[in-house]
N, C-alpha and C. Protein backbone atom coordinates (compact mmCIF):
# COMPACT_ATOMS: atom_id res chain seq x y z
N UNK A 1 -19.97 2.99 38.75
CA UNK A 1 -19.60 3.87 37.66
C UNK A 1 -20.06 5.28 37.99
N UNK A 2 -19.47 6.15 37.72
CA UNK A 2 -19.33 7.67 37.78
C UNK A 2 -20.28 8.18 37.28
N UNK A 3 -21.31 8.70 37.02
CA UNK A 3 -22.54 9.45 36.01
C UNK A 3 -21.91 10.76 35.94
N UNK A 4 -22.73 11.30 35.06
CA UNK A 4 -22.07 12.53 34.09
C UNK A 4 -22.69 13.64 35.42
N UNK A 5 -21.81 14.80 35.15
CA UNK A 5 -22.55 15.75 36.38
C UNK A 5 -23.12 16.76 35.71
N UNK A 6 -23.62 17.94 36.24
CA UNK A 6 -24.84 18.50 35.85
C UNK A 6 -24.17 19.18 34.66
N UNK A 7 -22.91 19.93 34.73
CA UNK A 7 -22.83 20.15 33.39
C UNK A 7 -22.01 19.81 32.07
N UNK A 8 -22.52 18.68 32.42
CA UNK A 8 -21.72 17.59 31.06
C UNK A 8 -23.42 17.21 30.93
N UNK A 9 -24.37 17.14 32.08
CA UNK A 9 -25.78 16.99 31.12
C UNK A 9 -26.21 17.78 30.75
N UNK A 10 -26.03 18.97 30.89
CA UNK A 10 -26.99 19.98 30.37
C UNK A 10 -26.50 20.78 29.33
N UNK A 11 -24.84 19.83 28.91
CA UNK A 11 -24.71 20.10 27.83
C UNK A 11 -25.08 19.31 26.68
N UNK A 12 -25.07 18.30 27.06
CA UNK A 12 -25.63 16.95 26.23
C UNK A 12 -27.19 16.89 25.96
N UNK A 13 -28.11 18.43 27.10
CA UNK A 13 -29.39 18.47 26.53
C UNK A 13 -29.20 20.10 25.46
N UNK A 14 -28.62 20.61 25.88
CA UNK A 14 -28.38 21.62 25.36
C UNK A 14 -27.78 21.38 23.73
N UNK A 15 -26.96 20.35 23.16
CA UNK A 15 -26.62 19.48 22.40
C UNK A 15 -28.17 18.87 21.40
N UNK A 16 -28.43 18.36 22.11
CA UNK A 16 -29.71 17.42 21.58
C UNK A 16 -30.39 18.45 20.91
N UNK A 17 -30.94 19.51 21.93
CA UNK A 17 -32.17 20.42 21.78
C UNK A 17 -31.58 21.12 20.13
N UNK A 18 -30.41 21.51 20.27
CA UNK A 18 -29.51 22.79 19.23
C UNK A 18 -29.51 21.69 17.84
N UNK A 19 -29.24 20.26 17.87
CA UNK A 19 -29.18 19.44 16.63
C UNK A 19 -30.64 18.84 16.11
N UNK A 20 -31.44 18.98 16.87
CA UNK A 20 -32.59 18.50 16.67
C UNK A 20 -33.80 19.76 16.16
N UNK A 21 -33.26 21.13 16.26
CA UNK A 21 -33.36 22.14 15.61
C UNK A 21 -33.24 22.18 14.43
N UNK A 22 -31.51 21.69 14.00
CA UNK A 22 -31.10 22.16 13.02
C UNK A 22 -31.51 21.12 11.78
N UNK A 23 -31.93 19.88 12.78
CA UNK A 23 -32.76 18.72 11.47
C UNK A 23 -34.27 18.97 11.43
N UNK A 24 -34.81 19.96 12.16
CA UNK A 24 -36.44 20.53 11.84
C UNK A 24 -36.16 21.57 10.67
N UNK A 25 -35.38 22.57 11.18
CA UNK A 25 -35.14 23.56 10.24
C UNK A 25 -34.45 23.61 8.62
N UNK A 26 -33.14 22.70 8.57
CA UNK A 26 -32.51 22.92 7.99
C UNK A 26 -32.17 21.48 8.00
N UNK A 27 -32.79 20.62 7.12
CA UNK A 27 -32.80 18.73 6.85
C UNK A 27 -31.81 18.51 6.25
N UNK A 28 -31.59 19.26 5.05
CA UNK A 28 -30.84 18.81 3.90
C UNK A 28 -29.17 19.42 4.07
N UNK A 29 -29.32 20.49 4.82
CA UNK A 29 -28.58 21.15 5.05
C UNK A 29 -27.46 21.16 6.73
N UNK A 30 -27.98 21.91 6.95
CA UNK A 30 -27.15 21.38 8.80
C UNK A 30 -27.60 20.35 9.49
N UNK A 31 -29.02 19.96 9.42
CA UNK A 31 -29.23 18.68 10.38
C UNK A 31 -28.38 17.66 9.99
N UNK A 32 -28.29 16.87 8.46
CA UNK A 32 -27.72 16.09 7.92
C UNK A 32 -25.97 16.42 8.32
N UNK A 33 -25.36 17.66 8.02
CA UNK A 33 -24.08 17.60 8.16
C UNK A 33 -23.65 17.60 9.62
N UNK A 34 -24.70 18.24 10.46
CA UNK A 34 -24.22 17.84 11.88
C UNK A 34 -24.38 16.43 12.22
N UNK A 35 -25.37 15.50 11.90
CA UNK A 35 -25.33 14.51 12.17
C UNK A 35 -24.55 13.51 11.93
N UNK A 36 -23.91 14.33 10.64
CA UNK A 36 -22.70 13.45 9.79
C UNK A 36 -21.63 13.92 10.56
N UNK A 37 -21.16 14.82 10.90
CA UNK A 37 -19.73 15.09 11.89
C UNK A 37 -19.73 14.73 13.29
N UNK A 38 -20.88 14.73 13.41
CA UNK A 38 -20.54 13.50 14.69
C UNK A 38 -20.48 12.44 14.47
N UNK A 39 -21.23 11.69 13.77
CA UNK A 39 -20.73 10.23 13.58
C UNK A 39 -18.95 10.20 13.19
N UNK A 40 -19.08 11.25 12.12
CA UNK A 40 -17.23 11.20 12.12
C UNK A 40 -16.51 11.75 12.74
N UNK A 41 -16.94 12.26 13.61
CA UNK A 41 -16.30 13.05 15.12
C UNK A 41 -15.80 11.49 16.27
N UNK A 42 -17.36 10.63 16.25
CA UNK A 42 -17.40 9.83 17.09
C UNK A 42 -16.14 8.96 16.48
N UNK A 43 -16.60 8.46 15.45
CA UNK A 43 -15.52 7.21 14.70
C UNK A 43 -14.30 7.55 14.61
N UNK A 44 -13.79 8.42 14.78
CA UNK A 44 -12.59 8.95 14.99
C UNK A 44 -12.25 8.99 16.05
N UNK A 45 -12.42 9.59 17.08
CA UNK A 45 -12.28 9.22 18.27
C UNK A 45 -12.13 7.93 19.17
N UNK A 46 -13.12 7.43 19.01
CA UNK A 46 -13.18 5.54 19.31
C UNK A 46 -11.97 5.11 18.26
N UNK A 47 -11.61 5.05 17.25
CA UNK A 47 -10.48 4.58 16.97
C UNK A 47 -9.37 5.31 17.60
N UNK A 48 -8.84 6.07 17.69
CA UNK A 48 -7.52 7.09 18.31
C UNK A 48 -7.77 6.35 20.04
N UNK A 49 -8.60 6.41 20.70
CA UNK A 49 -8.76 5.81 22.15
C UNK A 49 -7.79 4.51 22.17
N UNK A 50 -8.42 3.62 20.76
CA UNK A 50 -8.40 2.42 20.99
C UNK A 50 -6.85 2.01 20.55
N UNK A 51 -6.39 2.80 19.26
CA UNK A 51 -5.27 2.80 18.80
C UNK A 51 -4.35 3.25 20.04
N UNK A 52 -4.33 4.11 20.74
CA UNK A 52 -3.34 5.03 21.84
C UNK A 52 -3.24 4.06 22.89
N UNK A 53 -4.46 3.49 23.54
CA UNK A 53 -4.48 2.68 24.52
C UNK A 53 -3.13 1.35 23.98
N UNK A 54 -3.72 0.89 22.74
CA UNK A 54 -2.94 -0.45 22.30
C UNK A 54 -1.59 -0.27 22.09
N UNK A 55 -1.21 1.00 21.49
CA UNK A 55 0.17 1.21 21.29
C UNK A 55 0.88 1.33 22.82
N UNK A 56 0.27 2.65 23.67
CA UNK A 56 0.67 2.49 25.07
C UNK A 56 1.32 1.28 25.46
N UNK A 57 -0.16 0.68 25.90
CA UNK A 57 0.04 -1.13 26.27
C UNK A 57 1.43 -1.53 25.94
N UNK A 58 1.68 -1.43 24.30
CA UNK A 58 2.84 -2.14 23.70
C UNK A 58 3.89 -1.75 24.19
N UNK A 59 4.15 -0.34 24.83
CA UNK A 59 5.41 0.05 24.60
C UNK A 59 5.63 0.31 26.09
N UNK A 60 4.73 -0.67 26.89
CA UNK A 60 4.89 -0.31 28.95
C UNK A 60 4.12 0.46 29.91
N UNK A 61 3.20 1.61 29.03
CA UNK A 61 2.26 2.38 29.50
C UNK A 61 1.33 2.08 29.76
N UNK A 62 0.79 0.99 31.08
CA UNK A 62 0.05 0.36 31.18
C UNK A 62 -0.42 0.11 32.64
N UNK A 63 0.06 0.91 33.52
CA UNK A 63 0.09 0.99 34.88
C UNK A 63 -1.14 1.57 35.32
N UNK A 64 -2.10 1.47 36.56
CA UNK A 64 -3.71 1.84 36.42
C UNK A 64 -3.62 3.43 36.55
N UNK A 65 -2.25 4.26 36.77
CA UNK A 65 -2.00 5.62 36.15
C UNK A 65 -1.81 6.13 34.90
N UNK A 66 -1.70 5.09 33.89
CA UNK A 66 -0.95 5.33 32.88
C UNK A 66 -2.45 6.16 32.11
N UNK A 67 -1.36 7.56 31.48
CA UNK A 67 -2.06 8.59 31.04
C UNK A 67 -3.55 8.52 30.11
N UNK A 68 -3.66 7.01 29.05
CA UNK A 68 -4.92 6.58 28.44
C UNK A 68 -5.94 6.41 29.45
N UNK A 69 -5.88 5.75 30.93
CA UNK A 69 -6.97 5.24 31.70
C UNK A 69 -7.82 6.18 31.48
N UNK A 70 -8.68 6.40 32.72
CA UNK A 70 -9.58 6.91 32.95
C UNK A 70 -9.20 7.09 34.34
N UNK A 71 -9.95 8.56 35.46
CA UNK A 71 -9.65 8.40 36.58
C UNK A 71 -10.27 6.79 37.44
N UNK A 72 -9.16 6.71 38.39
CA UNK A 72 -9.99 5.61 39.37
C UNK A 72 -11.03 6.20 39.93
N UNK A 73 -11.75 6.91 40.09
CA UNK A 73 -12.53 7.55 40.63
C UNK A 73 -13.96 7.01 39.91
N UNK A 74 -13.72 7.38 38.61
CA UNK A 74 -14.56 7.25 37.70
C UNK A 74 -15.08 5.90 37.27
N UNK A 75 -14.20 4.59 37.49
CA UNK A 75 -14.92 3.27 37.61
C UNK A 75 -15.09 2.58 36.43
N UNK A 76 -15.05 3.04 35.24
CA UNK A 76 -14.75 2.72 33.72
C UNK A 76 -13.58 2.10 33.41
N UNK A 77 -13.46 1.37 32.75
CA UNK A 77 -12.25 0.36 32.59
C UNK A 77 -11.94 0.87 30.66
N UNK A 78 -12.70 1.47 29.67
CA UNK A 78 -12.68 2.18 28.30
C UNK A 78 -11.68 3.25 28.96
N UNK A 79 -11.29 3.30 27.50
CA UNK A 79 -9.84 4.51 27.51
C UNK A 79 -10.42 5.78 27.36
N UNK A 80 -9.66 6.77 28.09
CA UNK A 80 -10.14 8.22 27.93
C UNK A 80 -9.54 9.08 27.48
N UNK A 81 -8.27 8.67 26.60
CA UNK A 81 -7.82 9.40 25.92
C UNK A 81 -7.74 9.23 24.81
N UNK A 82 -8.11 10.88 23.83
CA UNK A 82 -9.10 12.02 24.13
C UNK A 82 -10.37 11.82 24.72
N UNK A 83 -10.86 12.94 25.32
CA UNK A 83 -12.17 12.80 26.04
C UNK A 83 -13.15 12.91 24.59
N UNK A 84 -14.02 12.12 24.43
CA UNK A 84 -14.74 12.01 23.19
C UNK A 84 -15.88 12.85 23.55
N UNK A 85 -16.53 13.42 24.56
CA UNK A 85 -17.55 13.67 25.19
C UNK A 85 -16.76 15.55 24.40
N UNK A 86 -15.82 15.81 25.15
CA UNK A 86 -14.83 17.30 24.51
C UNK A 86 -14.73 17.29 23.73
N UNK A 87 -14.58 16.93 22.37
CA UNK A 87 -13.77 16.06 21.38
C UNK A 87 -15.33 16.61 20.39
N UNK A 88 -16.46 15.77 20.93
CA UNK A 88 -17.16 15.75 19.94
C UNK A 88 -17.97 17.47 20.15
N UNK A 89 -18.11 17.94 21.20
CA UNK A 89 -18.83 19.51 21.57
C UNK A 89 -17.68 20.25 20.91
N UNK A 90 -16.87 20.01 20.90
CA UNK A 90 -15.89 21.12 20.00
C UNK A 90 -16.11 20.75 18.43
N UNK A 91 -15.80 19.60 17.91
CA UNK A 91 -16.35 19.30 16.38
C UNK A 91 -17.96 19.88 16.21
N UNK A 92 -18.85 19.86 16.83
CA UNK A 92 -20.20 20.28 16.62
C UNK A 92 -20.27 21.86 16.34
N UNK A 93 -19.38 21.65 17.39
CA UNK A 93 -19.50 23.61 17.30
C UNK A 93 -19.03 23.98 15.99
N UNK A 94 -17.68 23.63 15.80
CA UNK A 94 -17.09 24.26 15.04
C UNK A 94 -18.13 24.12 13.93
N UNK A 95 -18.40 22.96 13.51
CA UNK A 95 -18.71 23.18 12.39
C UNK A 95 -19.57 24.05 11.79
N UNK A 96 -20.40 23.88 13.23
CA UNK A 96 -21.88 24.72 12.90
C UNK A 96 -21.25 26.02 13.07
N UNK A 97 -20.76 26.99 13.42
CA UNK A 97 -20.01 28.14 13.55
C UNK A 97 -19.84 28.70 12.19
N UNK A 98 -19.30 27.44 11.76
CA UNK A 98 -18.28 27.60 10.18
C UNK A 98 -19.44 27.80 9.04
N UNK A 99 -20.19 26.81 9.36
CA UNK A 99 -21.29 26.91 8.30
C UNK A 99 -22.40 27.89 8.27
N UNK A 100 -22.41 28.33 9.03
CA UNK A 100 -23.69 29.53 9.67
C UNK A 100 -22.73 30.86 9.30
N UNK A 101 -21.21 30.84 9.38
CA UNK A 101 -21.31 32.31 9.08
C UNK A 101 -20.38 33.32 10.40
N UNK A 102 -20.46 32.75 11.66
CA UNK A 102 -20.05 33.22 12.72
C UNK A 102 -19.05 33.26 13.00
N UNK A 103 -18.15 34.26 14.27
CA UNK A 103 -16.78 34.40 14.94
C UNK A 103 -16.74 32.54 15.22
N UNK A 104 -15.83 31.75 14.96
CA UNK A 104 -15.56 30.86 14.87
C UNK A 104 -15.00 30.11 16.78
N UNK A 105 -14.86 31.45 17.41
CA UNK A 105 -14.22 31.63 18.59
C UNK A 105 -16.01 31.15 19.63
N UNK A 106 -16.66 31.43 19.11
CA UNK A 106 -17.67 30.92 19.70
C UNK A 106 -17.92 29.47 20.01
N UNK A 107 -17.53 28.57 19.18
CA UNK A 107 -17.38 27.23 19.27
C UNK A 107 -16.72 27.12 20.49
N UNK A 108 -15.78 27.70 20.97
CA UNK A 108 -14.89 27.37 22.17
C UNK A 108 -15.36 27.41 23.40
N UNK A 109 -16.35 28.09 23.71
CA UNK A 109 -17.29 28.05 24.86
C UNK A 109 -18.12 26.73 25.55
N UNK A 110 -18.62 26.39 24.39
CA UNK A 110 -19.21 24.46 24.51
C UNK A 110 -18.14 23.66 24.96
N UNK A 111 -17.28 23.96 24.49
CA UNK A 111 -16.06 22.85 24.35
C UNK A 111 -15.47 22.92 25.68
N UNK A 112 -15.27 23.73 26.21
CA UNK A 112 -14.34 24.38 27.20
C UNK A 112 -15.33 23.67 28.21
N UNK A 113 -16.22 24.52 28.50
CA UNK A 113 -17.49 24.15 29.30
C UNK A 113 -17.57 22.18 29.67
N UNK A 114 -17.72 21.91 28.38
CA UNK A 114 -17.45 20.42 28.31
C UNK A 114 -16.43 19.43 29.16
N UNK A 115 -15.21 20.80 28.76
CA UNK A 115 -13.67 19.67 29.07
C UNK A 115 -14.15 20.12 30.81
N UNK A 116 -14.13 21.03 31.10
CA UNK A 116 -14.96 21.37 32.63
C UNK A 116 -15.41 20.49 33.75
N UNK A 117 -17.02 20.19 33.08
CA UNK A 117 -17.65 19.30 32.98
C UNK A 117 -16.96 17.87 33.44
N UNK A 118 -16.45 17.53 32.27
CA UNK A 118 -15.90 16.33 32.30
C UNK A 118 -14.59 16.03 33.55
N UNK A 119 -14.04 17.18 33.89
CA UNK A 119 -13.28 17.27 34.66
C UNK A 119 -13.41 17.13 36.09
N UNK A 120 -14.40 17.82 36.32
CA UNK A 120 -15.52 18.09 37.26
C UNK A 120 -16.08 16.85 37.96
N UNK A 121 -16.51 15.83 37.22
CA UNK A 121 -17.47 14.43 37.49
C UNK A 121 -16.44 13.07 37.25
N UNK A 122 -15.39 13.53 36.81
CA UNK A 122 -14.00 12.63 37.34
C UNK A 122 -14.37 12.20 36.52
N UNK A 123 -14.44 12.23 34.89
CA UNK A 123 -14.62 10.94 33.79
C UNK A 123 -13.26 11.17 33.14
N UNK A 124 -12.55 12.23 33.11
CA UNK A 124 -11.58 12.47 32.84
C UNK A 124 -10.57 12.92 33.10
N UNK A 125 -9.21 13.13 32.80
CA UNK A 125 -7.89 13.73 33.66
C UNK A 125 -7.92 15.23 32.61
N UNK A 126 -7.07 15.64 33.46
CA UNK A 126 -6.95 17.10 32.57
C UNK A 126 -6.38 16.98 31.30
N UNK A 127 -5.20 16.37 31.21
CA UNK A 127 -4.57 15.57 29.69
C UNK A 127 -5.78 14.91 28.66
N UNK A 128 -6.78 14.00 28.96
CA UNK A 128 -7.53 14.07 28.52
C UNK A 128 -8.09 14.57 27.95
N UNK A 129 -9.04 16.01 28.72
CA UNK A 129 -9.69 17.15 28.13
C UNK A 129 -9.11 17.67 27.27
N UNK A 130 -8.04 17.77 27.83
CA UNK A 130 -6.99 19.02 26.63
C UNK A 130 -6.87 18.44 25.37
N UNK A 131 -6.67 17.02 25.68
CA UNK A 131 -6.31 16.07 24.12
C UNK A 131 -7.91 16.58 23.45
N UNK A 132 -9.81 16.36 24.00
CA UNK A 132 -10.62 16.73 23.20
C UNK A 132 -10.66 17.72 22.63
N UNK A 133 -9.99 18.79 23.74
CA UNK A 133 -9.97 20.43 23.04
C UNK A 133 -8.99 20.41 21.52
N UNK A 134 -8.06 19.94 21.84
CA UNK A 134 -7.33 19.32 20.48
C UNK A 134 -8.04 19.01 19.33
N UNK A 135 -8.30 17.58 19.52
CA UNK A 135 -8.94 16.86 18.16
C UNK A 135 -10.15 17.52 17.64
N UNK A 136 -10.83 18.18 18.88
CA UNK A 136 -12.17 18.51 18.74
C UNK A 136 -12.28 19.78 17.27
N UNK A 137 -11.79 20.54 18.01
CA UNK A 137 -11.58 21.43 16.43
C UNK A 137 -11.35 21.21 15.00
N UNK A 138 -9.96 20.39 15.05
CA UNK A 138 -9.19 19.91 13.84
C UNK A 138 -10.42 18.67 13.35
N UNK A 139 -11.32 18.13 13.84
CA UNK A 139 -12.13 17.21 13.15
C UNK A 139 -13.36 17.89 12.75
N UNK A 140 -13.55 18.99 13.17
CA UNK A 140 -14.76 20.00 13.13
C UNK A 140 -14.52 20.73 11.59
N UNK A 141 -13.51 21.19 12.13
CA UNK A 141 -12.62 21.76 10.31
C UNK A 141 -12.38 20.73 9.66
N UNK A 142 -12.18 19.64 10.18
CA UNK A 142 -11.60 18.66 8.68
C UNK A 142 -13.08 18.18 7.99
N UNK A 143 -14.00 17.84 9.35
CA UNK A 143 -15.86 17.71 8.70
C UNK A 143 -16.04 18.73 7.61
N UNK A 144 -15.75 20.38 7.83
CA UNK A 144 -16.50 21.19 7.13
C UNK A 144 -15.92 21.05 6.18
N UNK A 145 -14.33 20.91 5.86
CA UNK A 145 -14.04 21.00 4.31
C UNK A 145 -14.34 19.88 3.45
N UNK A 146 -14.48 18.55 3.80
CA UNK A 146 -15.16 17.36 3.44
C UNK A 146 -16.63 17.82 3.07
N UNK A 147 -17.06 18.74 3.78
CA UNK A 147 -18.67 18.68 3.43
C UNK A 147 -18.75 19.77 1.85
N UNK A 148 -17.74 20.80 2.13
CA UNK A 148 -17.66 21.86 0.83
C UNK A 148 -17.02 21.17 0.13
N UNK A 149 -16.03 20.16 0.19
CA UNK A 149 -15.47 19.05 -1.14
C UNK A 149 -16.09 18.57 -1.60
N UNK A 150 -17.45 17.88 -1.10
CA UNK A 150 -18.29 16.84 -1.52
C UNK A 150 -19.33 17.72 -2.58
N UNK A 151 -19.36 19.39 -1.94
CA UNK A 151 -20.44 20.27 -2.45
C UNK A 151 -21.87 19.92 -1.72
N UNK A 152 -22.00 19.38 -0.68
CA UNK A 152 -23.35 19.35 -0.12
C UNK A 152 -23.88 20.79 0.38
N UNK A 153 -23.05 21.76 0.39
CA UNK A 153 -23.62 22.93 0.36
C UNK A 153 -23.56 23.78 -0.89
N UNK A 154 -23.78 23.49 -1.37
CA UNK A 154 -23.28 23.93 -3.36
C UNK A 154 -25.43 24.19 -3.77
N UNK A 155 -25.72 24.70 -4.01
CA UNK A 155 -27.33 24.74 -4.58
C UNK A 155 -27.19 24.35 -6.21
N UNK A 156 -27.43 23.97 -6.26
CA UNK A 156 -28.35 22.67 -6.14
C UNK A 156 -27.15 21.36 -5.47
N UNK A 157 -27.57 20.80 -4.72
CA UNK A 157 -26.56 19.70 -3.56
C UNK A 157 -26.51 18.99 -4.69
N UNK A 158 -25.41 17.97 -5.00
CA UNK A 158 -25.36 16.82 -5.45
C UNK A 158 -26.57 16.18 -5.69
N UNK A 159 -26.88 14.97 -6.72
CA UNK A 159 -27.96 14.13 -6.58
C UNK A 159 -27.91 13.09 -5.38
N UNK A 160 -27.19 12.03 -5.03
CA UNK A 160 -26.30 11.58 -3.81
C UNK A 160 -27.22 12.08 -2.60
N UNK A 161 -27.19 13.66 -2.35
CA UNK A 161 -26.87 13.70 -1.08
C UNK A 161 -28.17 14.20 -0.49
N UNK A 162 -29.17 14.18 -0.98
CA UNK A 162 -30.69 14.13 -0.18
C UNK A 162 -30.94 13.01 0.21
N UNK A 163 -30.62 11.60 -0.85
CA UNK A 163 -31.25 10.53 -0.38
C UNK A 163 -30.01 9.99 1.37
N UNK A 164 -28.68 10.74 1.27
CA UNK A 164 -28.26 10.26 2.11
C UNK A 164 -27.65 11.14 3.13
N UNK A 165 -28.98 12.13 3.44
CA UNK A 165 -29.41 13.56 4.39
C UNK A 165 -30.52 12.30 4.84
N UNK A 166 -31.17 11.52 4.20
CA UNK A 166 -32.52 10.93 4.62
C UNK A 166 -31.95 9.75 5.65
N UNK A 167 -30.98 9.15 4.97
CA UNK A 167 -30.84 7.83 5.80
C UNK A 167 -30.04 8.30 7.09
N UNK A 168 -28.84 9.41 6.82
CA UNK A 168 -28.96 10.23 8.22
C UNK A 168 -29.37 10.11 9.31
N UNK A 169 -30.95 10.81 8.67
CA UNK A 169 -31.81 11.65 9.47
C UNK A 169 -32.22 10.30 10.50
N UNK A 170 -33.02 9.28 9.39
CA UNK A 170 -33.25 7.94 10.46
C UNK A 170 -32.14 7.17 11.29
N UNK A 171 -31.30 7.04 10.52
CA UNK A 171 -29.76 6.29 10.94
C UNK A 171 -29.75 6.58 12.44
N UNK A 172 -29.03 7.69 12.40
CA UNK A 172 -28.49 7.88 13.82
C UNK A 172 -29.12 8.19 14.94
N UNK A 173 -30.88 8.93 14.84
CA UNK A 173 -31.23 8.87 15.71
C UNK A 173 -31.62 7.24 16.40
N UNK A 174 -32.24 6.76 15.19
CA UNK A 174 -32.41 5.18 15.81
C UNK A 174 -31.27 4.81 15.92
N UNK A 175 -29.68 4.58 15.85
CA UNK A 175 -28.60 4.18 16.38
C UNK A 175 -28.49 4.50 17.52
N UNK A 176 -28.66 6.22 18.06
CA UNK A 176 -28.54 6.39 19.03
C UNK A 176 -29.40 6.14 20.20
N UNK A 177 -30.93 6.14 20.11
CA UNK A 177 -31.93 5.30 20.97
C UNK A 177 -31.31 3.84 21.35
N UNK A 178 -31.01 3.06 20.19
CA UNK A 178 -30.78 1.66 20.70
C UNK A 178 -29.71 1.44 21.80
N UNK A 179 -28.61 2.45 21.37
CA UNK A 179 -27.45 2.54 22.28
C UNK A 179 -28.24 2.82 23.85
N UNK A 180 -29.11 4.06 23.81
CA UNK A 180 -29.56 4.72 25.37
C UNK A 180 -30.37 3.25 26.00
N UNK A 181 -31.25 2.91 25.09
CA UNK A 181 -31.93 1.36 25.79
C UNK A 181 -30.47 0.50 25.69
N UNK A 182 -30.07 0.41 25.31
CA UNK A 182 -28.85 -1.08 25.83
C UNK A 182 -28.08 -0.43 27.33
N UNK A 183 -27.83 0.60 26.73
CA UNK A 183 -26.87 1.19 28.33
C UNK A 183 -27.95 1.09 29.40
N UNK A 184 -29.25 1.32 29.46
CA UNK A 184 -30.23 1.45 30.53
C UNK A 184 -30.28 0.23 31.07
N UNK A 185 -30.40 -0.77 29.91
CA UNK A 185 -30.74 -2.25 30.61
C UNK A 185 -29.26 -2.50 31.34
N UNK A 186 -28.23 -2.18 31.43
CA UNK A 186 -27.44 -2.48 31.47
C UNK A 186 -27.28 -2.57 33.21
């Protein structure tokens, strides 16, 4: 299998370091909603992979070229279309962009960098990337208006949404540890 190359990791520390900020600083507020748009960044994605691959399949697109794979290079037999790795650095950005206040055009730098990256260390085809640069935004914007629908940025937040900024906060980092130990043993 292919490992990620230096800068698909050092965006993924660069990632960590910037969200793990924003849940010291800002709990109730950006840590919680970033943590929440990736999970719905992620779950979205893993379904669309899985849906595209199956429909493909159905309709003949199924050849070890066919546009869902992954490169042969790369050694993964999971679908890569959209690149979820692009997909989700563009939803992060955006959102945080959106919510902070900023040229929104800044988000595009991570993302880009990402599809790069990913391009770079053969985990993905260029169709791929382009598909994350795609979704990546439109789920970034569809997170933030879900988050101003719900009013979790409204002062005083909902009653709701501290206790479930909290389970968040524990949720996914322990989701995501268990995942890094299962892939290690692996």
């Amino acid at each position: 299998m292919r490992d990620e190359g230096p800068v698909s990791r050092l965006l993924h520390a660069a990632l960590a370091v910037g969200t793990a900020y924003l849940v010291v600083t800002d709990p109730f507020r950006l840590g919680a909603g970033t943590a929440l748009t990736f999970v719905f960044t992620q779950s979205c994605i893993k379904t669309m992979k899985s849906l595209i691959a199956n429909v493909a399949t159905a309709c003949g697109n199924d050849g070890h070229d066919a546009f869902w794979r992954r490169p042969a290079a790369c050694g993964r037999e999971s679908p890569g279309f959209p690149s979820a790795h692009t997909a989700n650095v563009g939803a992060l950005s955006l959102f945080v962009v959106r919510v902070i206040g900023v040229q929104q055009w800044y988000a595009l730098l991570p993302m880009l960098l990402m599809a790069a990256g990913r391009l770079s260390d053969q985990n993905h085809t260029f169709l791929q990337t382009l598909a994350g640069c795609v979704c990546g935004p439109l789920l970034g914007v569809t997170a933030h208006k879900l988050a101003l629908l719900m009013g979790i940025f409204d002062t005083p937040s909902p009653v709701w949404w501290p206790p479930l900024a909290v389970v968040t906060l524990v949720v996914v980092p322990v989701a995501y540890l268990v995942a890094q130990v299962t892939k290690f043993r692996k």
